[in-house]
N, C-alpha and C. Protein backbone atom coordinates (compact mmCIF):
# COMPACT_ATOMS: atom_id res chain seq x y z
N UNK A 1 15.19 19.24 16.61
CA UNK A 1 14.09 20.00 17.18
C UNK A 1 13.29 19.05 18.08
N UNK A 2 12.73 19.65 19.46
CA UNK A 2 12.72 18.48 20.23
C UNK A 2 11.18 18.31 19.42
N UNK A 3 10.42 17.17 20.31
CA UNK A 3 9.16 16.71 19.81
C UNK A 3 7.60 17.33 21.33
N UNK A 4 6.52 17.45 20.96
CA UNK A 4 6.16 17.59 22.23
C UNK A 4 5.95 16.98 22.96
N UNK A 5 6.25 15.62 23.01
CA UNK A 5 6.59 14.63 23.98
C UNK A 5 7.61 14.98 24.88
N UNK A 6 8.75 15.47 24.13
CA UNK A 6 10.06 15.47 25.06
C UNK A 6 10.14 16.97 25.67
N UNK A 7 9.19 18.30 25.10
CA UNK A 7 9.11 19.31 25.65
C UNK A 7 8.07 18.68 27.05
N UNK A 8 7.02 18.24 26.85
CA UNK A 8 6.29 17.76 27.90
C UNK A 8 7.16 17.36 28.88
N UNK A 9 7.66 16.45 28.45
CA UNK A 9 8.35 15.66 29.50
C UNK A 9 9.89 15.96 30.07
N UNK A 10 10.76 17.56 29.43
CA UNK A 10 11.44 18.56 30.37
C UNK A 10 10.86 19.66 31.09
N UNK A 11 9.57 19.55 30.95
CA UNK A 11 8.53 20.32 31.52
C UNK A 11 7.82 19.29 33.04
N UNK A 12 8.45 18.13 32.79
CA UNK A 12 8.22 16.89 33.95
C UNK A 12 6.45 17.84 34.43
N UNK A 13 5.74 17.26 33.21
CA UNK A 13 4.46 16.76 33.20
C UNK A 13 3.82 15.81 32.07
N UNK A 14 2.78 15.51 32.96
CA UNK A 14 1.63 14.22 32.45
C UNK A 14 1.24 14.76 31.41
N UNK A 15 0.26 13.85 30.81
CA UNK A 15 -0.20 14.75 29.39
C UNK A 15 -1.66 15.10 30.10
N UNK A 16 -2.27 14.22 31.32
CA UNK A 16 -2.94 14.88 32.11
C UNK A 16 -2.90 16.35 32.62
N UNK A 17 -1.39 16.33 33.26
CA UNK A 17 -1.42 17.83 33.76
C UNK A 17 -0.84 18.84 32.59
N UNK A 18 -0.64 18.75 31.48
CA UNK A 18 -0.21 19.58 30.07
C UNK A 18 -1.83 19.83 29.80
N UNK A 19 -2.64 18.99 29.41
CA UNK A 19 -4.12 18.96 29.44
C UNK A 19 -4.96 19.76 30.14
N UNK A 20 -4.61 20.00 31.67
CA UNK A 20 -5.07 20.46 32.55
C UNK A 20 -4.58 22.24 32.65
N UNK A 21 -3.60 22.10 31.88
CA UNK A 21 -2.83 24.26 32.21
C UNK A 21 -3.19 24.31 31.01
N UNK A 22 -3.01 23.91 29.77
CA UNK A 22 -3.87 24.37 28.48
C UNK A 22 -4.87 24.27 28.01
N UNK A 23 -5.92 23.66 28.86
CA UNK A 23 -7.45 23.43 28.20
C UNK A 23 -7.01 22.76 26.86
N UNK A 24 -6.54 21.93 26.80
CA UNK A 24 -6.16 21.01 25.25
C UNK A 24 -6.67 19.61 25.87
N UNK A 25 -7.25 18.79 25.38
CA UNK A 25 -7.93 17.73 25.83
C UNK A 25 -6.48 16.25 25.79
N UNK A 26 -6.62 15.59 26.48
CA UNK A 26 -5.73 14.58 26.95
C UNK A 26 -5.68 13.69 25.64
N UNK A 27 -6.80 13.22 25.05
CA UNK A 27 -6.84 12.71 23.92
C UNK A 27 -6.03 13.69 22.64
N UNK A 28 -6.50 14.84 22.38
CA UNK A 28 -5.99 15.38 21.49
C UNK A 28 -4.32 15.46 21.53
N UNK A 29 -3.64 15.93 22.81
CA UNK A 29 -2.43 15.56 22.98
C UNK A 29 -1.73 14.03 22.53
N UNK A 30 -2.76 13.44 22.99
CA UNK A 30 -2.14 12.13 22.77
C UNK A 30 -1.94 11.58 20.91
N UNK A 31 -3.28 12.18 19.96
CA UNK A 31 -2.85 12.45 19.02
C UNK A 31 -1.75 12.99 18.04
N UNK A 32 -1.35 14.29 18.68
CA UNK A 32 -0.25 15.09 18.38
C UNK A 32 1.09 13.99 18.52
N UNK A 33 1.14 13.64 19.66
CA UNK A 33 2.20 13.15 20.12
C UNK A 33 2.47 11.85 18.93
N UNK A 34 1.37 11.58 18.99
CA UNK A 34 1.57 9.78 18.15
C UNK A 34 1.59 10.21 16.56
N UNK A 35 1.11 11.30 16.05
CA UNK A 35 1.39 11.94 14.88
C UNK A 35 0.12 11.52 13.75
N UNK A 36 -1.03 11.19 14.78
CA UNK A 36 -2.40 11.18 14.38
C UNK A 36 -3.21 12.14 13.64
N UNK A 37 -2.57 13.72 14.41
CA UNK A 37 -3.63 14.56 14.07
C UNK A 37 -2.89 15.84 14.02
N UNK A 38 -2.97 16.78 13.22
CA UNK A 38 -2.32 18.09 13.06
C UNK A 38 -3.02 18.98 13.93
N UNK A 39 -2.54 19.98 14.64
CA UNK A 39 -2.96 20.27 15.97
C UNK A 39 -3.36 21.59 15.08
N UNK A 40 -4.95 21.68 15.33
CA UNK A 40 -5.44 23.53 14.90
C UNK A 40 -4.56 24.88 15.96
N UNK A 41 -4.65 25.63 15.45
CA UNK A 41 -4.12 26.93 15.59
C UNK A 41 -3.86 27.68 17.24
N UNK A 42 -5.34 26.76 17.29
CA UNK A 42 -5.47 27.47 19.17
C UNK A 42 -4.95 26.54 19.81
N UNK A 43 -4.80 25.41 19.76
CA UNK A 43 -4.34 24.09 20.64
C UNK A 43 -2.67 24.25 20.68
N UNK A 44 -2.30 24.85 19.22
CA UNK A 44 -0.68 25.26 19.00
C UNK A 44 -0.19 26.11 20.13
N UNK A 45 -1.28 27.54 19.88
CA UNK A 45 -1.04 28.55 20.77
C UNK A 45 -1.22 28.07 22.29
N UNK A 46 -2.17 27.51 22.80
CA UNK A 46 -2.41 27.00 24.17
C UNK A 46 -1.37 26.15 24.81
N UNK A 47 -1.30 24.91 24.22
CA UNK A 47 0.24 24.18 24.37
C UNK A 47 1.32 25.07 24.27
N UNK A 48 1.70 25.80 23.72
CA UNK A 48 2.95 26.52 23.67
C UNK A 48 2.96 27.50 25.09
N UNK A 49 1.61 27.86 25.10
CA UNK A 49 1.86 28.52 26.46
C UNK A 49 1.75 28.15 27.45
N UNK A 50 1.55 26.79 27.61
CA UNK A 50 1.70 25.78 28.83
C UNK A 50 3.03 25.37 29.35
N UNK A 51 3.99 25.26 27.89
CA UNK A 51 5.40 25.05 27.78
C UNK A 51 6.19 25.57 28.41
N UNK A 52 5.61 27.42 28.10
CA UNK A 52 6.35 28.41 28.29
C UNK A 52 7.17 28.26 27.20
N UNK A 53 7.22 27.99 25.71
CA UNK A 53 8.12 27.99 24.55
C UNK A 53 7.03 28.49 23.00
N UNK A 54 7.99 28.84 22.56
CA UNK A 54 7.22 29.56 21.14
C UNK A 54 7.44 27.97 20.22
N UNK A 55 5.81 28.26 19.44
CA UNK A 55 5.46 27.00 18.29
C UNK A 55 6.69 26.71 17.41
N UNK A 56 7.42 27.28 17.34
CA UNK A 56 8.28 27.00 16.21
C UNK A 56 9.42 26.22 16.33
N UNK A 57 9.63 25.95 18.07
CA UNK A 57 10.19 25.15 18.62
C UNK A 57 9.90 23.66 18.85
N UNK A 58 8.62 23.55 18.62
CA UNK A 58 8.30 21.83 18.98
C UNK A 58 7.69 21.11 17.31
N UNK A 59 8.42 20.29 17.13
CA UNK A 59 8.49 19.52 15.88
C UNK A 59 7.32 19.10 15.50
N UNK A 60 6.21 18.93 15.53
CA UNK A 60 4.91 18.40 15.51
C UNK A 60 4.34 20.01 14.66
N UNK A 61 4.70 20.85 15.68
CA UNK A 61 4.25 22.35 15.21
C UNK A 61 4.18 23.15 13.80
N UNK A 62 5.06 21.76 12.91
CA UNK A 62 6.18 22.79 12.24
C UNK A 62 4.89 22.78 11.11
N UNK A 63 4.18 21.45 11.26
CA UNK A 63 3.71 21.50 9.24
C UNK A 63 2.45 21.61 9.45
N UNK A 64 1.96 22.14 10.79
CA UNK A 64 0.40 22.68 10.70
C UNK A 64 1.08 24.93 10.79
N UNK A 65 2.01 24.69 10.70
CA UNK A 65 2.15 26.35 11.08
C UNK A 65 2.84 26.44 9.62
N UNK A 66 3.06 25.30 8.48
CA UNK A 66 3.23 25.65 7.40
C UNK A 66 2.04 25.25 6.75
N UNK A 67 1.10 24.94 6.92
CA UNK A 67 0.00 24.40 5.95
C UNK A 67 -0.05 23.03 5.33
N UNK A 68 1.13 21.96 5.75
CA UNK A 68 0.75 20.82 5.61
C UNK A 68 0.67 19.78 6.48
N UNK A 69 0.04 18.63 5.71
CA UNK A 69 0.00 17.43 6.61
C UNK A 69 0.86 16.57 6.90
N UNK A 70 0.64 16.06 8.32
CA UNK A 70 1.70 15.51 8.90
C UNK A 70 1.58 13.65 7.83
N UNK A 71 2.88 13.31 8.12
CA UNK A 71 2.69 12.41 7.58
C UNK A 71 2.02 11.00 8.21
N UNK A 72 1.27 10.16 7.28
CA UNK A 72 0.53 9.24 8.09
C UNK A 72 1.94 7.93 8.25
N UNK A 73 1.63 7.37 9.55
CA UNK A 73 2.64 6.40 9.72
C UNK A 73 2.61 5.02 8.64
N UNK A 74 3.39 4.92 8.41
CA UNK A 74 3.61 3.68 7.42
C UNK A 74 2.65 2.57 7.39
N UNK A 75 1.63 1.82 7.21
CA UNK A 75 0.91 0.73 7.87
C UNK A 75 1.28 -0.18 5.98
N UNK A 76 2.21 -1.46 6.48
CA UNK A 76 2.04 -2.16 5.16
C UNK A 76 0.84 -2.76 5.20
N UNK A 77 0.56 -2.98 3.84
CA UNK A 77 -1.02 -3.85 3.29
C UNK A 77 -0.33 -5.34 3.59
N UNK A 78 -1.75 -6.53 3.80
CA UNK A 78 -0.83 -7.76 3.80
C UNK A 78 -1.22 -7.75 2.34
N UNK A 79 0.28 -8.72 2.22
CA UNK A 79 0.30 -9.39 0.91
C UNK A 79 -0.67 -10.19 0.35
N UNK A 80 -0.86 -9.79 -0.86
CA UNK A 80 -2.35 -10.81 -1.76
C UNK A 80 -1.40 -11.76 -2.58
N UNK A 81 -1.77 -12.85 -2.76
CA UNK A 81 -1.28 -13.72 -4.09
C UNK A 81 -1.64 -13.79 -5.56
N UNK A 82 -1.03 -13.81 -6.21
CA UNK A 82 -1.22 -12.73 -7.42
C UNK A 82 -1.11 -14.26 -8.21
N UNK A 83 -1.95 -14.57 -9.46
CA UNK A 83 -1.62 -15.19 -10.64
C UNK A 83 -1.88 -14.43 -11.50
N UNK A 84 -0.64 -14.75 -12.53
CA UNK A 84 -0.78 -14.14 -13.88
C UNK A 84 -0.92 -15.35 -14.80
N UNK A 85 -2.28 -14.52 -15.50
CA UNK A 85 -2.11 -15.65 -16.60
C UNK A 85 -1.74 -15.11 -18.22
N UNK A 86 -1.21 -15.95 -18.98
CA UNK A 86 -1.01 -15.24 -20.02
C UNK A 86 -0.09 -15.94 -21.39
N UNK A 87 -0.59 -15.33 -22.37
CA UNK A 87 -0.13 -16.80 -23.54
C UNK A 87 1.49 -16.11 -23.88
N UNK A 88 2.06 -14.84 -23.53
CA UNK A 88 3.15 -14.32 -23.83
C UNK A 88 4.38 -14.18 -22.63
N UNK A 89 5.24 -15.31 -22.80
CA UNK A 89 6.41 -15.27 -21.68
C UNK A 89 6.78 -13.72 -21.59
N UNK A 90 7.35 -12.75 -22.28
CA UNK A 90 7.50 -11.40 -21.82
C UNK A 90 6.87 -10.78 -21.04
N UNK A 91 5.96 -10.94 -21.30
CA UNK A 91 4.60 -10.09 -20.07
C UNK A 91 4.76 -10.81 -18.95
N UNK A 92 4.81 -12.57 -18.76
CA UNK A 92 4.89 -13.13 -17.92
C UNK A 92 6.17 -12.39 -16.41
N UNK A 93 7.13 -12.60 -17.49
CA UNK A 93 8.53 -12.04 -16.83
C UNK A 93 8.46 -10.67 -15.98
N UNK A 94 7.35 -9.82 -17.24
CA UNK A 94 7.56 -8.72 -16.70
C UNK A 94 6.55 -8.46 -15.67
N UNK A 95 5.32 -8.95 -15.34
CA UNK A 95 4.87 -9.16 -14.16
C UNK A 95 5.68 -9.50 -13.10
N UNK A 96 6.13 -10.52 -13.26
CA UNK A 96 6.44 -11.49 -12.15
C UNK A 96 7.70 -10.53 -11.90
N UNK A 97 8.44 -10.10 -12.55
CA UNK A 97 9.75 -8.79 -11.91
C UNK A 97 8.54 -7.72 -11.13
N UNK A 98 7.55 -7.15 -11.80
CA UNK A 98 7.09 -6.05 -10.76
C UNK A 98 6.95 -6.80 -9.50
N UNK A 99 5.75 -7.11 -9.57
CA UNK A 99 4.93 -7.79 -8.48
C UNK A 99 5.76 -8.30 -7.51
N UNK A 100 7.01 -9.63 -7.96
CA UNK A 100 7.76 -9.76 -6.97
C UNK A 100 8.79 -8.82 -6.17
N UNK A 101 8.81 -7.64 -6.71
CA UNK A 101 9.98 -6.32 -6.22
C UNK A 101 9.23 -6.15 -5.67
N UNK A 102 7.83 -5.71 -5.40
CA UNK A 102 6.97 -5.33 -4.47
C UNK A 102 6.40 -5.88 -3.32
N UNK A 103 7.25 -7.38 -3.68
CA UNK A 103 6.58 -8.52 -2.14
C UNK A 103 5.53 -9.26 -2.57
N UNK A 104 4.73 -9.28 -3.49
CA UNK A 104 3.48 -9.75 -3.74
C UNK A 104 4.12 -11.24 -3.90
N UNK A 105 3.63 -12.49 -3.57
CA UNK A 105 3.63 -13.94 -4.09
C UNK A 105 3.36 -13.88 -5.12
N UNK A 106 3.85 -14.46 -6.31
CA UNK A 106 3.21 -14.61 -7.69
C UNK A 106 3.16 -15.96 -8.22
N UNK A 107 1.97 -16.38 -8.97
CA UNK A 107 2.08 -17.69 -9.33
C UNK A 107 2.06 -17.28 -10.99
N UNK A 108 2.91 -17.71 -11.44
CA UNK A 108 2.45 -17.52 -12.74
C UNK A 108 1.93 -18.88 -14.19
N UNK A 109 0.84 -18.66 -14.90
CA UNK A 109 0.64 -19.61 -15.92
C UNK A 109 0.90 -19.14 -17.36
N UNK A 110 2.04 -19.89 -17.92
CA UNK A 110 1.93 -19.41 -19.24
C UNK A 110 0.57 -19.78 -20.55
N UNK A 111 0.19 -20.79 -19.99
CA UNK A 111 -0.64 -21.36 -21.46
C UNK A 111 -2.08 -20.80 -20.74
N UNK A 112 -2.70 -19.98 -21.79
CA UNK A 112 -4.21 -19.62 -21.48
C UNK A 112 -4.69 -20.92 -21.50
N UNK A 113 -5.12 -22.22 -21.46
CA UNK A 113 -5.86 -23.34 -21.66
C UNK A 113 -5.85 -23.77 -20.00
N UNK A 114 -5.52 -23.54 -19.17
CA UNK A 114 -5.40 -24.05 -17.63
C UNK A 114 -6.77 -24.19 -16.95
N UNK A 115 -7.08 -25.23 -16.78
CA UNK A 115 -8.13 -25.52 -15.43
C UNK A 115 -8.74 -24.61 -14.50
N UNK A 116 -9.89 -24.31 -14.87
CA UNK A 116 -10.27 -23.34 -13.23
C UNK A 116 -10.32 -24.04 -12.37
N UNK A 117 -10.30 -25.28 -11.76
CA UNK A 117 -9.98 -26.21 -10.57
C UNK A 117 -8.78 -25.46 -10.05
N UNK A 118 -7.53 -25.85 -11.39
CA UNK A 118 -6.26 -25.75 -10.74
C UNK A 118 -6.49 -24.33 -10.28
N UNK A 119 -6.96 -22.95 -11.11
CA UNK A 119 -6.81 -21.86 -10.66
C UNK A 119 -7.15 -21.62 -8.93
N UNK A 120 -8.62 -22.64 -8.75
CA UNK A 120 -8.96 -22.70 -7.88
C UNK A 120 -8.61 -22.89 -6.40
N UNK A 121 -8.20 -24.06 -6.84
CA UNK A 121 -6.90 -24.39 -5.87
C UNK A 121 -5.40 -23.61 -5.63
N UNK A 122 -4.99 -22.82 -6.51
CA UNK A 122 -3.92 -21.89 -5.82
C UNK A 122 -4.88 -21.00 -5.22
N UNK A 123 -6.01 -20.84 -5.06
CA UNK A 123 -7.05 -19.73 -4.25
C UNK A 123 -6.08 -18.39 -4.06
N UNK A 124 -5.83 -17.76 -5.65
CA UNK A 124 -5.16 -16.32 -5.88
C UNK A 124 -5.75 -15.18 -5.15
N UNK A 125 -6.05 -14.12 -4.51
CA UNK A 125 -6.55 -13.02 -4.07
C UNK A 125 -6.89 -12.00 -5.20
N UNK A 126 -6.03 -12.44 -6.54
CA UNK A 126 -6.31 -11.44 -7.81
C UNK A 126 -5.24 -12.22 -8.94
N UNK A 127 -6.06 -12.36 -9.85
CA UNK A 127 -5.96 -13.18 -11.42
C UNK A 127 -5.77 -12.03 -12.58
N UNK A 128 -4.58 -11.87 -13.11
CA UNK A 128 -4.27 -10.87 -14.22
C UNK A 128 -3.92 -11.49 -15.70
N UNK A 129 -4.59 -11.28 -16.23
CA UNK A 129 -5.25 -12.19 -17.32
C UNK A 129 -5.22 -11.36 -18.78
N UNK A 130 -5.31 -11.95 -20.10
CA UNK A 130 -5.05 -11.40 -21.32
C UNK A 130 -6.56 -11.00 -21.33
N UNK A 131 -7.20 -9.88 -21.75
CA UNK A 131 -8.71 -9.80 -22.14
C UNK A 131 -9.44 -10.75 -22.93
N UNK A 132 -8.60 -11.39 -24.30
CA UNK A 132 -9.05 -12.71 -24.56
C UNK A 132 -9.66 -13.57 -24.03
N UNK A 133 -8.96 -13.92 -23.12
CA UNK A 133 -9.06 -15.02 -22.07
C UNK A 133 -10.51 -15.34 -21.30
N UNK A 134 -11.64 -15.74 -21.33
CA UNK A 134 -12.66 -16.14 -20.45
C UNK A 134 -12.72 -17.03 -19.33
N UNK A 135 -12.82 -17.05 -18.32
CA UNK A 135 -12.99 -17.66 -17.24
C UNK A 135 -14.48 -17.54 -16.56
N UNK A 136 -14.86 -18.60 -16.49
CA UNK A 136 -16.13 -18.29 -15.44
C UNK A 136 -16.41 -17.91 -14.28
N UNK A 137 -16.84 -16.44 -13.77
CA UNK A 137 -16.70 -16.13 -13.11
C UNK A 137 -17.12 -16.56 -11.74
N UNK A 138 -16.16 -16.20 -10.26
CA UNK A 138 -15.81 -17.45 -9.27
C UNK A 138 -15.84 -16.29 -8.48
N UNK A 139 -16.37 -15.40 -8.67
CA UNK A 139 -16.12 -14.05 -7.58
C UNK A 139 -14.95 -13.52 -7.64
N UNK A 140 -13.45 -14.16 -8.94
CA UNK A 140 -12.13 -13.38 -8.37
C UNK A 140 -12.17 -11.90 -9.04
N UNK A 141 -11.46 -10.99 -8.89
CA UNK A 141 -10.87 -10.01 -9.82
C UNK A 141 -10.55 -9.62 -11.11
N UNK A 142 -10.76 -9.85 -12.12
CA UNK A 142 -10.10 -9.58 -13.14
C UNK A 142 -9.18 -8.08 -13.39
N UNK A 143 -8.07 -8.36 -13.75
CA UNK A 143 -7.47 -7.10 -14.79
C UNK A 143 -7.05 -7.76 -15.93
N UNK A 144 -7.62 -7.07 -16.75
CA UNK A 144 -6.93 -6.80 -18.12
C UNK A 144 -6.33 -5.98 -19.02
């Protein structure tokens, strides 16, 4: 199903002059197109009759004329560095399998007794820790 980019553009017009025969604003097109914004009802109908083609034909059309949202484009998070701390190798393991399937850096400490210097110095983005455990707080994160 084509897209309205590529109907626009076998229609060999600008999104200026698509803008200009449908009263649909240049920006808002440009939304649609980039998959920013789900196009309301009249902008569907107006564009389509700029086309000269019925909504059900241009791919953008399809999930505001079914009631859902378009999907947002992928944006990855950057990666945080993760320490786990913790007096039980199992948990250890089993962190360090999530977290690393997911991309995260992981540092991990087995013995609760470790240095907040040293913690310091790996400068973690987020510290996952036994509730036991006290640390003085340094501004990081806790989960427990």
């Amino acid at each position: 199903m084509p897209t309205l980019a590529a109907r626009r553009a076998a229609a060999r017009l600008s999104q200026t002059e698509l803008a200009a025969r449908s009263r649909v604003s240049v920006s808002t097109i440009t939304r649609i197109e980039h998959g920013g914004t789900r196009p309301c009802p009249r902008a569907i109908a107006q564009l389509s009759a700029a086309l000269g083609t019925l909504p059900e034909a241009i791919e953008e059309f399809q999930p505001a004329m079914l009631g859902t949202r378009l999907p947002r484009p992928a944006v990855r998070p950057v990666l945080k560095h993760v320490l786990v701390l913790d007096g039980g190798h199992v948990l250890l393991d089993v962190f360090r399998d999530i977290l690393e399937g997911e991309g995260f850096p992981v540092s991990i400490q087995p013995s609760l007794d470790c240095d907040v210097d040293a913690i310091a110095r790996l400068a973690p983005d987020l510290i996952v820790l036994d509730c036991l455990y006290q640390v003085e707080d340094r501004g990081w994160p806790f989960l427990c």
